[in-house]
Protein backbone atom coordinates (compact mmCIF):
# COMPACT_ATOMS: atom_id res chain seq x y z
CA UNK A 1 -43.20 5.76 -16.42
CA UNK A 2 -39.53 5.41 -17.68
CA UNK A 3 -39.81 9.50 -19.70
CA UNK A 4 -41.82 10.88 -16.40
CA UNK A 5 -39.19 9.27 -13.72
CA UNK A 6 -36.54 10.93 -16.87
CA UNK A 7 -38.11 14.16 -16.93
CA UNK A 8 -37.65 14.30 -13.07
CA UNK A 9 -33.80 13.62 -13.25
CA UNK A 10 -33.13 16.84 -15.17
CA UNK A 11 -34.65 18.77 -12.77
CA UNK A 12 -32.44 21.11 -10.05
CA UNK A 13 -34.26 19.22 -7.08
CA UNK A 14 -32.17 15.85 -8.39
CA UNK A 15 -29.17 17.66 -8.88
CA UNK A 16 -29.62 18.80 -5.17
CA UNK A 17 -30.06 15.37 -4.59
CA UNK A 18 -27.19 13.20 -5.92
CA UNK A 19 -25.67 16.55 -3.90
CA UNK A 20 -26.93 15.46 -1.22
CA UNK A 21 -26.21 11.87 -1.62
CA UNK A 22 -22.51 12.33 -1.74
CA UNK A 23 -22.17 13.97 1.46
CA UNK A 24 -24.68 11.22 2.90
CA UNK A 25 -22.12 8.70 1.27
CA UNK A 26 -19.39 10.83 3.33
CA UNK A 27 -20.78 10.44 7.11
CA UNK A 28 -22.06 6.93 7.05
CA UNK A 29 -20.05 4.91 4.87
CA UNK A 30 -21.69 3.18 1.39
CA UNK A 31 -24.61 1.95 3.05
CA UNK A 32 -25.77 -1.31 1.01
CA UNK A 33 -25.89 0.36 -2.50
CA UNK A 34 -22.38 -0.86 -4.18
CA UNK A 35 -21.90 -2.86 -7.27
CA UNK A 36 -18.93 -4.64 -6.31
CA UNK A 37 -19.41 -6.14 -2.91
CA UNK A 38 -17.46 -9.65 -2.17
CA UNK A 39 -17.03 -11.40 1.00
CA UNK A 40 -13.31 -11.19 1.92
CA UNK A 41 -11.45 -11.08 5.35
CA UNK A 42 -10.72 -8.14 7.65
CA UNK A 43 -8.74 -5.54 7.22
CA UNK A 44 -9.16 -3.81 10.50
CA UNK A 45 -10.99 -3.43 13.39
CA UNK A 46 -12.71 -0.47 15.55
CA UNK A 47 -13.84 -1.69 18.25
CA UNK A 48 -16.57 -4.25 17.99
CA UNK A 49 -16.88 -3.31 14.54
CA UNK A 50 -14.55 -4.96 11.66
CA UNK A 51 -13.99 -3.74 8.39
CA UNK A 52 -13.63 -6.14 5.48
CA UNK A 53 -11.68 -6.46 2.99
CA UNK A 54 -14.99 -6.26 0.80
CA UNK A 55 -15.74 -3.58 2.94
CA UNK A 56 -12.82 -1.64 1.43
CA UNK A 57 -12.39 -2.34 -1.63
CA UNK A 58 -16.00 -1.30 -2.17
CA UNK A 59 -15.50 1.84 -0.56
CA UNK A 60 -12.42 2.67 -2.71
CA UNK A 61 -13.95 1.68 -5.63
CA UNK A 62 -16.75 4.45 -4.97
CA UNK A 63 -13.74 7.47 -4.03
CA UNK A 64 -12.11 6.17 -7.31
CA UNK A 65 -15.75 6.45 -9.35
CA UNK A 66 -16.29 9.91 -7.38
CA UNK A 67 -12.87 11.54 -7.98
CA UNK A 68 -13.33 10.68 -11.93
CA UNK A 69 -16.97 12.35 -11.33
CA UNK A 70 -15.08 15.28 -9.92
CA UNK A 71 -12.13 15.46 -12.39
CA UNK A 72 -14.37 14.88 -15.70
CA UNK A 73 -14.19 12.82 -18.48
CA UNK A 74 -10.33 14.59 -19.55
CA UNK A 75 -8.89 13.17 -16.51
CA UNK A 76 -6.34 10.87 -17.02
CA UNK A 77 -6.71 8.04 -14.53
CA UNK A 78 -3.17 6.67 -14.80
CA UNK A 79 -2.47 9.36 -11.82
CA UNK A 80 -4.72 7.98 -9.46
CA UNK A 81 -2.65 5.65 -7.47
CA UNK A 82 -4.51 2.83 -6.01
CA UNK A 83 -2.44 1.44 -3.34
CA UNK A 84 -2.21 5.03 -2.02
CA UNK A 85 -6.32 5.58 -2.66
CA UNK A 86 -6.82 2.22 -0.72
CA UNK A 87 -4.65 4.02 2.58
CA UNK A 88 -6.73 7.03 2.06
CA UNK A 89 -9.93 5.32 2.17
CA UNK A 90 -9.01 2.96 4.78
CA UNK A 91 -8.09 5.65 7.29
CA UNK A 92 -11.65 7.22 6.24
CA UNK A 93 -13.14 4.48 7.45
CA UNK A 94 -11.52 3.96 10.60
CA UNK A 95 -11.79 7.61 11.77
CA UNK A 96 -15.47 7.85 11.19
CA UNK A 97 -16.42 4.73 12.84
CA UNK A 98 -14.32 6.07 16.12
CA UNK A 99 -16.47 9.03 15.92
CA UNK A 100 -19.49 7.01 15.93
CA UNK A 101 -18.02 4.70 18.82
CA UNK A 102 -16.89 7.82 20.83
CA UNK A 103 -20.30 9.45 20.58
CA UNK A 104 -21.75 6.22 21.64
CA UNK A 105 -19.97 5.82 24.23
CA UNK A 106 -20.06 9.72 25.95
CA UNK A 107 -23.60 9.21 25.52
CA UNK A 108 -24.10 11.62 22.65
CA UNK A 109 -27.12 11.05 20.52
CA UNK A 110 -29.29 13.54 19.01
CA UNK A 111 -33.40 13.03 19.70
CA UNK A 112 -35.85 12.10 16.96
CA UNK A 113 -37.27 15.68 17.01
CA UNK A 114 -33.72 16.51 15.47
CA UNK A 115 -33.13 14.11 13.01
CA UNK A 116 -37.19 14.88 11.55
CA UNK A 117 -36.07 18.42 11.85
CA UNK A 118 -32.82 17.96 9.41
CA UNK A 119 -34.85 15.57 7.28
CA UNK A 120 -37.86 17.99 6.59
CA UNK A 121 -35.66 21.08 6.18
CA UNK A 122 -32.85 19.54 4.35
CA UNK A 123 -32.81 21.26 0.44
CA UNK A 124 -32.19 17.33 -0.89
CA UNK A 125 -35.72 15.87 0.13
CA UNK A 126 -37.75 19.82 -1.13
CA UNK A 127 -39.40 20.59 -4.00
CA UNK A 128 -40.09 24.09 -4.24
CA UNK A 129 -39.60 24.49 -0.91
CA UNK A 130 -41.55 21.72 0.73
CA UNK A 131 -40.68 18.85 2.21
CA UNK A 132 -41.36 15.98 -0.74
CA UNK A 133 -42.17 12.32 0.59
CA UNK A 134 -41.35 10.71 -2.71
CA UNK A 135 -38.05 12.38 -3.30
CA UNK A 136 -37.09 11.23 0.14
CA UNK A 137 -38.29 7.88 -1.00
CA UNK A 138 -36.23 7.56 -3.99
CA UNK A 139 -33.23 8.71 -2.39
CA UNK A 140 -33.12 6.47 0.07
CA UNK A 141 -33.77 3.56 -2.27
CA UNK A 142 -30.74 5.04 -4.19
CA UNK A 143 -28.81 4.46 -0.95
CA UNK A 144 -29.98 0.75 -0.18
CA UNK A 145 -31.51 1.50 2.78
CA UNK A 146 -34.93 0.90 3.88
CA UNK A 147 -36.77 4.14 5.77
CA UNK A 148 -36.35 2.17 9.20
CA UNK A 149 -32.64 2.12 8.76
CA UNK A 150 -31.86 5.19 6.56
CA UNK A 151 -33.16 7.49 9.91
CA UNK A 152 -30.99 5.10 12.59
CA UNK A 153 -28.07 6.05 10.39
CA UNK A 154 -28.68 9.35 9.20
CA UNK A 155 -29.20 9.84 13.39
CA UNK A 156 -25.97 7.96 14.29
CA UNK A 157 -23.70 10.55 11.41
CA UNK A 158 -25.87 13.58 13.04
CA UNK A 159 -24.52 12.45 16.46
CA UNK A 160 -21.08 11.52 15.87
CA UNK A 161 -20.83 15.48 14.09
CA UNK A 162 -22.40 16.63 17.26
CA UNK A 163 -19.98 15.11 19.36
CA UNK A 164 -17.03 16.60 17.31
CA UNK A 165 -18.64 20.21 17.19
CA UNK A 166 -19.27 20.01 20.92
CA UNK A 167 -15.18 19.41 21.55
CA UNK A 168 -13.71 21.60 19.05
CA UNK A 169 -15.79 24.33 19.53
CA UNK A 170 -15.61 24.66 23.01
CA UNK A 171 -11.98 25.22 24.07
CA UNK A 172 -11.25 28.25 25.59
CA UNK A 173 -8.53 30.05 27.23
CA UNK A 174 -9.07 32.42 30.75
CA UNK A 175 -8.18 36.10 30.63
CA UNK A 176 -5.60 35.06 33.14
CA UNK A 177 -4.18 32.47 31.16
CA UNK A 178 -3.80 34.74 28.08
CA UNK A 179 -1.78 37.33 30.55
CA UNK A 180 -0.10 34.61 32.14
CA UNK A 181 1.36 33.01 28.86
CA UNK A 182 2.14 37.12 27.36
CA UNK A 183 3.90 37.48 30.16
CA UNK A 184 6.08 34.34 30.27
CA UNK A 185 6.75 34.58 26.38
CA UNK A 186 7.72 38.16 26.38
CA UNK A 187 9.76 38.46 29.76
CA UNK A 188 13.22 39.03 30.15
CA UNK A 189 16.22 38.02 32.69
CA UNK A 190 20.02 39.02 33.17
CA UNK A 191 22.26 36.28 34.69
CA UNK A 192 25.66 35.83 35.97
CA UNK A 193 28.21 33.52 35.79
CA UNK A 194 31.16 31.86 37.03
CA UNK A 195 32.48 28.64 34.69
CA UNK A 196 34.64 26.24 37.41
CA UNK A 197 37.19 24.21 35.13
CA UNK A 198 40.03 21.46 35.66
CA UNK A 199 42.42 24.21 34.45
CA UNK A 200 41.42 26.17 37.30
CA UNK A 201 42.83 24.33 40.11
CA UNK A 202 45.76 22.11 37.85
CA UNK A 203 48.57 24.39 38.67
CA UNK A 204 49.28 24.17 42.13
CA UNK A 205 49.22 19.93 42.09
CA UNK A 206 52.36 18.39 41.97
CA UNK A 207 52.75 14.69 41.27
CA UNK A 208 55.59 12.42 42.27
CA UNK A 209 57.59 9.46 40.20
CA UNK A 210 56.07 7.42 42.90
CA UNK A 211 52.54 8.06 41.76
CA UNK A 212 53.42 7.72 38.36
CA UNK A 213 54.93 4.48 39.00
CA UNK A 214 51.45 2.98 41.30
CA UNK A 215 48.75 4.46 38.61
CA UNK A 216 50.87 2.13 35.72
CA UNK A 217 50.56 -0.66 37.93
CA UNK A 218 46.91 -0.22 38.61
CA UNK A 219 46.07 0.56 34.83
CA UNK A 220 48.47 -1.84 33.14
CA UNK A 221 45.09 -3.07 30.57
CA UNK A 222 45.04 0.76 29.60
CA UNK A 223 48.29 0.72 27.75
CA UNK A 224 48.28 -2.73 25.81
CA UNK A 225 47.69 -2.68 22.02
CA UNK A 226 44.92 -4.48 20.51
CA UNK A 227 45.97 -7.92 18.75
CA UNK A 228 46.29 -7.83 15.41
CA UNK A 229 46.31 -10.33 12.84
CA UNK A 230 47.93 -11.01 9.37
CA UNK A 231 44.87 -12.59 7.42
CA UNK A 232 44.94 -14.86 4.14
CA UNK A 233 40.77 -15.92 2.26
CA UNK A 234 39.30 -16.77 -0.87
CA UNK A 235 36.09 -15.54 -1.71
CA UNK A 236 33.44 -17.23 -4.15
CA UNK A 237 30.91 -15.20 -5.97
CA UNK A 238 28.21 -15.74 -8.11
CA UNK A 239 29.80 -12.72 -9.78
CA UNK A 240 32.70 -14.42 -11.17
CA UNK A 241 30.88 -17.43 -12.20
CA UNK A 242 28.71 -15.42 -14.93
CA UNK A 243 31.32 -16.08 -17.60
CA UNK A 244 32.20 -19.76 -16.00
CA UNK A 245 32.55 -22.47 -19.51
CA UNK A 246 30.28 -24.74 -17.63
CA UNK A 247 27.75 -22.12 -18.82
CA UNK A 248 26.02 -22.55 -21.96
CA UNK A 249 23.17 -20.25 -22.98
CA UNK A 250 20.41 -21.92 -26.00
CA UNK A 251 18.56 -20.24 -27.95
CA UNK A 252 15.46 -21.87 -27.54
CA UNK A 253 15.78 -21.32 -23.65
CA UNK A 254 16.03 -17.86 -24.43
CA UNK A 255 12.99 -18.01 -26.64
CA UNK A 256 10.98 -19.88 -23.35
CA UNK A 257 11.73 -17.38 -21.25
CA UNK A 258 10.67 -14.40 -23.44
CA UNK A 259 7.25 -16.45 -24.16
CA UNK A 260 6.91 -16.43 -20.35
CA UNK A 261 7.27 -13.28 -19.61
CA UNK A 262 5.17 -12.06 -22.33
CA UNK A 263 2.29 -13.83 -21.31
CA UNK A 264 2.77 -12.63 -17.56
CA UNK A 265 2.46 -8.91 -18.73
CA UNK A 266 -0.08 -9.49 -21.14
CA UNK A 267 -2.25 -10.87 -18.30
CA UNK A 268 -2.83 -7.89 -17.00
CA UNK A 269 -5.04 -6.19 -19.55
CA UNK A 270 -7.39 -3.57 -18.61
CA UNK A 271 -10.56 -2.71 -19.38
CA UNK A 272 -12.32 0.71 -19.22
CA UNK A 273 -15.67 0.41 -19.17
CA UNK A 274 -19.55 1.67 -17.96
CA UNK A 275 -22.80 0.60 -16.87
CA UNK A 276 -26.28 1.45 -15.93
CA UNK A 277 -27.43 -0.59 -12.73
CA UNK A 278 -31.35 -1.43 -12.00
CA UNK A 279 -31.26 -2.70 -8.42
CA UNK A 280 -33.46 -5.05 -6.40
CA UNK A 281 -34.55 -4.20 -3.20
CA UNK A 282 -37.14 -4.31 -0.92
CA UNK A 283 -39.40 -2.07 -2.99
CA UNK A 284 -38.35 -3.95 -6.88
CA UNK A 285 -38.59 -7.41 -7.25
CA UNK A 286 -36.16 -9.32 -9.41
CA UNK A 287 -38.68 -9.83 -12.20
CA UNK A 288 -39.67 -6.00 -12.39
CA UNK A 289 -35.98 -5.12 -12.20
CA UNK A 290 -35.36 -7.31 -15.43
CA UNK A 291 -38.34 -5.63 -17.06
CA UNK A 292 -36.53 -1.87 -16.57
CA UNK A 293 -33.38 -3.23 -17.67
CA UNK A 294 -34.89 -4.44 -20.64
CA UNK A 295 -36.84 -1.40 -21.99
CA UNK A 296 -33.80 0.38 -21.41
CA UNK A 297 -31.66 -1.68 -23.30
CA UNK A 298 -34.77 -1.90 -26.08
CA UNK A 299 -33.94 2.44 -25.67
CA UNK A 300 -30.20 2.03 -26.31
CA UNK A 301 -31.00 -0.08 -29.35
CA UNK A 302 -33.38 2.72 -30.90
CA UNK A 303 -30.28 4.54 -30.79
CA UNK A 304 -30.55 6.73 -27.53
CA UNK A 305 -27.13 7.54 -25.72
CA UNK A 306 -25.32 5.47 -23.15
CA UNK A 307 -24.41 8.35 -20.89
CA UNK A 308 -27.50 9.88 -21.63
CA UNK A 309 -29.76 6.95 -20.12
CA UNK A 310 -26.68 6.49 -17.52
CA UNK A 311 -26.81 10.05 -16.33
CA UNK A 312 -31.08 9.75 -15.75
CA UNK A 313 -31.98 6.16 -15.43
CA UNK A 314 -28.75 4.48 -13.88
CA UNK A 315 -28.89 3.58 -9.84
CA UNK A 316 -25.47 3.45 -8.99
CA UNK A 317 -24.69 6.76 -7.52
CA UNK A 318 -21.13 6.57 -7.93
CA UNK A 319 -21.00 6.63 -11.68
CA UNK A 320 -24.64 7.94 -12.95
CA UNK A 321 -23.39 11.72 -13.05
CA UNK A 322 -20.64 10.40 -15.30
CA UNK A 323 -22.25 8.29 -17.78
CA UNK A 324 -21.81 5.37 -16.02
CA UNK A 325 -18.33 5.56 -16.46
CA UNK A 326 -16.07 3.25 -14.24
CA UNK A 327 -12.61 3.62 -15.41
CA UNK A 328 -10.12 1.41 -16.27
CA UNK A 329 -9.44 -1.84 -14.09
CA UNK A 330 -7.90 -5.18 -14.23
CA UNK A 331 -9.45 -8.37 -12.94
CA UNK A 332 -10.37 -9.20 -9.30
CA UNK A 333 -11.91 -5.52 -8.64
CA UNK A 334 -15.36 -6.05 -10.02
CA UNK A 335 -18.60 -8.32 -8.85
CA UNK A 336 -17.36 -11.99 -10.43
CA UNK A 337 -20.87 -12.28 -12.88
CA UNK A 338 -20.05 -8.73 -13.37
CA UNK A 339 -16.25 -8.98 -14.68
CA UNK A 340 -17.16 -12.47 -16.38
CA UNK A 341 -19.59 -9.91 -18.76
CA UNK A 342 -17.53 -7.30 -18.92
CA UNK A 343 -14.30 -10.15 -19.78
CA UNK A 344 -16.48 -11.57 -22.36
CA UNK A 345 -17.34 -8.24 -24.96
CA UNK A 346 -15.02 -8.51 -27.49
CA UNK A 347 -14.91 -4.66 -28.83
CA UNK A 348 -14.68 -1.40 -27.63
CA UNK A 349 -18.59 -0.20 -28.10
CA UNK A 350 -20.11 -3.54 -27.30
CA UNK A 351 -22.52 -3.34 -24.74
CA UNK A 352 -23.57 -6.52 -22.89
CA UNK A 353 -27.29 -8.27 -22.61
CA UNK A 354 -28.84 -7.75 -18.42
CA UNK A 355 -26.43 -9.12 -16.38
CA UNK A 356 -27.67 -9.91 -12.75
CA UNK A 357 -25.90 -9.47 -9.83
CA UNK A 358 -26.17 -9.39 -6.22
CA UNK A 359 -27.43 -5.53 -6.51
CA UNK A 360 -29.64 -5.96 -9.34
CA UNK A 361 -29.23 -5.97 -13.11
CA UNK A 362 -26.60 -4.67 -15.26
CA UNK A 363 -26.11 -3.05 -18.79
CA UNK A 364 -22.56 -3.15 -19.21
CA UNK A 365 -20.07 -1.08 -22.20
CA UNK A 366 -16.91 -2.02 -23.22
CA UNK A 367 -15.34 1.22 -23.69
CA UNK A 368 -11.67 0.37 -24.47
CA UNK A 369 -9.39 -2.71 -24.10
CA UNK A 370 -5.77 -1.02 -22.53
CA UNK A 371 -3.55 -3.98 -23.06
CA UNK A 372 0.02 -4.09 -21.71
CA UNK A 373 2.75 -3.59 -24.64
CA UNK A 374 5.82 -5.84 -24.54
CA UNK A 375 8.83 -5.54 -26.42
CA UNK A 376 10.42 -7.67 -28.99
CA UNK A 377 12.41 -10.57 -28.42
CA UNK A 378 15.39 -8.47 -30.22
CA UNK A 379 15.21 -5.93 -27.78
CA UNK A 380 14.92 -8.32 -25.02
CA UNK A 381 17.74 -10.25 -25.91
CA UNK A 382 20.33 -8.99 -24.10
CA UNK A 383 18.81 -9.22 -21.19
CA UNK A 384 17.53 -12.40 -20.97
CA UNK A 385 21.09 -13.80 -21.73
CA UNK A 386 21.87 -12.33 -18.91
CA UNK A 387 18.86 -13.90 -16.80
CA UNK A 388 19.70 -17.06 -18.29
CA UNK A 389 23.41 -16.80 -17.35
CA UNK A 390 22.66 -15.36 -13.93
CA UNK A 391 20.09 -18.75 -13.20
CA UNK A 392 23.01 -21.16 -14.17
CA UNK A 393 25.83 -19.38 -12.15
CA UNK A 394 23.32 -19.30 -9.14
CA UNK A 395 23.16 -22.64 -9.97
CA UNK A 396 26.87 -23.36 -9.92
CA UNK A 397 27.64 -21.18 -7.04
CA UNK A 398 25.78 -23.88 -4.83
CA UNK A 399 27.90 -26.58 -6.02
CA UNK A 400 31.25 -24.54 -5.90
CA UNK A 401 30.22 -23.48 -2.30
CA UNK A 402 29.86 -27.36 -1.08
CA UNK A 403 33.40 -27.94 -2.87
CA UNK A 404 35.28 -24.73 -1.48
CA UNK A 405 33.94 -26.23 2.09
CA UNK A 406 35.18 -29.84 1.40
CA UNK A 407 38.54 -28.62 0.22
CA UNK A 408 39.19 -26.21 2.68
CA UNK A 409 38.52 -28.45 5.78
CA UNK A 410 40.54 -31.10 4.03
CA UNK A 411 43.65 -28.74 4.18
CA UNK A 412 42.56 -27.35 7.38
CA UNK A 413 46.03 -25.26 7.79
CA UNK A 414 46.37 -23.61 4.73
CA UNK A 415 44.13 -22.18 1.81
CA UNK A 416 46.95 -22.32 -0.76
CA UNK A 417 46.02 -25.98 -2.60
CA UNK A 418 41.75 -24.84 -1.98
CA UNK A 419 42.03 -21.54 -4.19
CA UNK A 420 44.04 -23.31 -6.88
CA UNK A 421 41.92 -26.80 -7.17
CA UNK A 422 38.99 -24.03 -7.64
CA UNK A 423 40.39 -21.19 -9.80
CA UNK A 424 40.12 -18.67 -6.74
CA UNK A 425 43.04 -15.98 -5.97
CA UNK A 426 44.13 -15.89 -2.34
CA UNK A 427 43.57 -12.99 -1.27
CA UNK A 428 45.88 -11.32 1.87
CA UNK A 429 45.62 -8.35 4.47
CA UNK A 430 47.74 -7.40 7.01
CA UNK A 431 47.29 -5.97 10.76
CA UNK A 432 43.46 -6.73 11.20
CA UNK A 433 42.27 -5.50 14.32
CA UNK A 434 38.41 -6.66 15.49
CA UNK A 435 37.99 -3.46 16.96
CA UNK A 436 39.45 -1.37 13.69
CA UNK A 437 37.99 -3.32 10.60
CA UNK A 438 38.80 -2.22 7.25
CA UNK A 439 37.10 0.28 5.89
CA UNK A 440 36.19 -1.58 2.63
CA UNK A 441 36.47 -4.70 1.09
CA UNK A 442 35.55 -8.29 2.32
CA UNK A 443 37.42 -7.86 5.45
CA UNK A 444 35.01 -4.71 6.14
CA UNK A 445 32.66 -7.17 7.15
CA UNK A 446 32.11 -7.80 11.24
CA UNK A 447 30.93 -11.02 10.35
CA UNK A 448 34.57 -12.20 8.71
CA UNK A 449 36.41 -10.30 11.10
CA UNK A 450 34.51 -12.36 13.84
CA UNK A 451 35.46 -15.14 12.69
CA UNK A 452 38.99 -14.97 12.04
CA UNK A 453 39.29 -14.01 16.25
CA UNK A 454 38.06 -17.57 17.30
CA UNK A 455 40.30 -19.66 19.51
CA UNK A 456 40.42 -22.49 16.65
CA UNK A 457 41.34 -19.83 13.63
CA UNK A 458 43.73 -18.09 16.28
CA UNK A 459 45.23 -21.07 16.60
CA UNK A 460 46.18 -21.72 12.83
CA UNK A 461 43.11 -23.73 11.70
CA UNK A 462 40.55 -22.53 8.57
CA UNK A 463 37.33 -20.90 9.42
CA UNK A 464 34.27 -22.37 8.74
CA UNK A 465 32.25 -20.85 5.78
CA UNK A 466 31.25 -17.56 6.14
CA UNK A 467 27.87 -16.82 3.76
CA UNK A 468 27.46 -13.10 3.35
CA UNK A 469 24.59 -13.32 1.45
CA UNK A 470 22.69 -15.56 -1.07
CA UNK A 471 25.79 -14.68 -3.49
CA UNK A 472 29.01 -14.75 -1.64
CA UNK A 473 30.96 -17.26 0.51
CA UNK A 474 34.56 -16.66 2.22
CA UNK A 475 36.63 -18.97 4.20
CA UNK A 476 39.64 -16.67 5.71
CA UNK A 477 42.84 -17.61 8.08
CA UNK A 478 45.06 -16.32 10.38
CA UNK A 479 48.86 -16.61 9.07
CA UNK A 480 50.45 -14.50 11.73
CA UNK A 481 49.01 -12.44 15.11
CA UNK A 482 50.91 -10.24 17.55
């Protein structure tokens, strides 16, 4: 049974076919048939329909296993980004279930006269030239769909193209409206013009002291300068605590760290792999499933080729043309009895016992292991002194912060006694204007300019703290204002 369904495979009608099953793939979505279905929460909804995360991930999982179909096996998969594969499949998704939802809703469906017609003269169910009931058959087990439902969908894509075709086909423009829009685009005009300026009608005013006098009076707020301020701060930075002596850096914290971080990239090893699926379905029970996964692992141990038997015998549409090939992925993509297999062969070549799933049975290759490569600890050294250092003056800051606070409101009218108790250099700037900040430094900042025009800094007091950000606190004053 095994060499005749074989000998079919290699035949142009299944070429046709798994043609013909990729575009099927395209209008309706991945059906049931997908090896790496898990229940996960939505990622959007159309409608009354929502699409899962499961949903998605399957269905980028099959672009990703169809693009390296496409590309061949000299493709190097480090291009495809995922993240941006994900978005592409995603909006895929959501556009063709608006079709379907649109079509539904305009009333456009296509009778069952049509969708018999399309099946019976559609190249992927002929052999030579006929209509062929048990390639039909075989594709739609391919697709996980039983007969009943593989027509309701096939008749729900056929409509939703129907509707499309029926709007962008249609638009037309009038032989009027063609003139009407030559004649606008191509039509000229002269104008004339007269411009009507101040300058125009400014030399024959004449304006009195008296007027003069009454518009100052009126506008008095027009001609007053802006306060300015004379402005004294200290500023505390993480910064300038990097090289503080309460910092002390150990070796063996350094030697921690790098441990840590080396086992964070190593966990995310990759692993390139392939399978041949054997699914169960309403026409293969789980017991004759085992059986065909078991005479063709009995056919891989005689010494027959992976891809070979992949390529003919394999049920996952996605990856049969390529030898079963599915790339390389890290954990949390795959069916969980699925990665625990693939996880568990220890070298490139090994090829796992039947491993069951919730889409059938499983021979599983372990093609390559693409572990992460760290660098020394020399190399990282430097670096993680500087981690190390950074974590303790974070550290520090907090504590500095709390003190620059206490000591400041303690002195309340000055900052002289604060910078010096804490090592800090009062800094001073001169004619500060809220409207006209600085154009750089700390005094750039709205946020310390603010502050230093309250009533209680005005009136000779320190400001409160002002946090930039996570790194840097300043308290400023005002020493002198006109």
């Amino acid at each position: 049974m095994l060499q005749k369904l074989r000998d079919q495979t290699q035949s142009t009608g299944f070429k046709i076919l798994v043609a013909a099953i990729i575009v099927v793939l395209t209008l309706f979505g991945f059906g049931a048939s997908n090896v790496f279905m898990n229940t996960a929460p939505d990622v959007a909804r159309v409608g009354d329909f929502d699409i899962s995360q499961a949903i998605l991930e399957a269905e980028t999982e099959r672009e990703y296993r169809r693009l390296l179909s496409q590309m061949g096996s000299d493709f190097d998969t480090s291009q495809i980004d995922r993240v941006q594969l994900q978005q592409f499949t995603l909006q895929q998704l959501i556009s063709r279930e608006v079709l379907s939802q649109t079509a539904q809703t305009m009333g456009v469906r296509v009778s069952d006269a049509q969708v018999n017609e399309q099946l019976y003269t559609s190249p992927a169910y002929q052999v030579d030239g006929q209509f062929n009931e048990g390639v039909y058959r075989q594709q739609v087990q391919l697709l996980g769909y039983s007969p009943v439902t593989f027509v309701a969908a096939y008749a729900d894509a056929l409509s939703s193209e129907q509707m499309r075709d029926g709007v962008t086909k249609t638009a037309s423009v009038s032989e009027w409206e063609l003139a009407e829009i030559v004649r606008v685009v191509n039509q000229k005009r002269d104008i004339a013009f007269l411009p009507l300026t101040v300058e125009n009608f400014s030399t024959d005013i004449a304006i009195t002291d008296d007027e003069i006098a009454r518009r100052y009076e009126e506008d008095q707020a027009l001609y007053m300068t802006e306060l300015a301020v004379d402005v004294a701060y200290v500023a505390l930075r993480v910064e300038d605590l990097l090289q503080a002596p309460e910092i002390e850096v150990l070796e063996e914290d350094l030697l921690s760290l790098y441990e840590e971080d080396k086992i964070n990239a190593l966990a995310d090893e990759q692993r390139d792999s392939a399978h041949i699926l054997v699914q169960i379905n309403d026409d293969r029970s789980q017991a004759d499933a085992l059986e065909l996964i078991t005479e063709i692992a009995a056919r891989l141990n005689e010494g027959e080729a992976f891809e070979d038997l992949a390529k003919s015998l394999s049920e996952d549409p996605g990856s049969a043309a390529n030898g079963g090939a599915l790339g390389a992925v890290g954990k949390g993509i795959f069916d969980p009895a699925f990665e625990q297999a693939l996880w568990a062969l220890q070298s490139p070549g090994d090829v796992s016992p039947p491993v069951k799933s919730a889409f059938g049975y499983h021979l599983i290759r372990l093609n390559n292991i693409v572990e992460a490569e760290y660098p020394s600890f020399a190399d990282q050294r430097a670096d993680l002194v500087n981690r190390v250092r950074r974590e303790q003056a974070e550290s520090l800051f907090v504590d500095q912060a709390l003190a620059l606070e206490r000591a400041a409101y303690e002195e309340r009218f000055s900052l002289d006694s604060t910078a010096q108790s804490l090592g800090l250099q009062l800094q001073k700037a001169a004619a500060v204007r809220q409207g006209e900040p600085p154009a750089e430094g700390v005094l750039a900042n709205q946020q310390v300019v603010d502050a230093l025009f309250e009533l209680e800094v005005l009136d000779g007091l320190n400001s409160s703290p002002i946090e930039l950000n996570d790194e840097m606190v300043v308290i400023a004053r005002v020493d002198n204002q006109y």
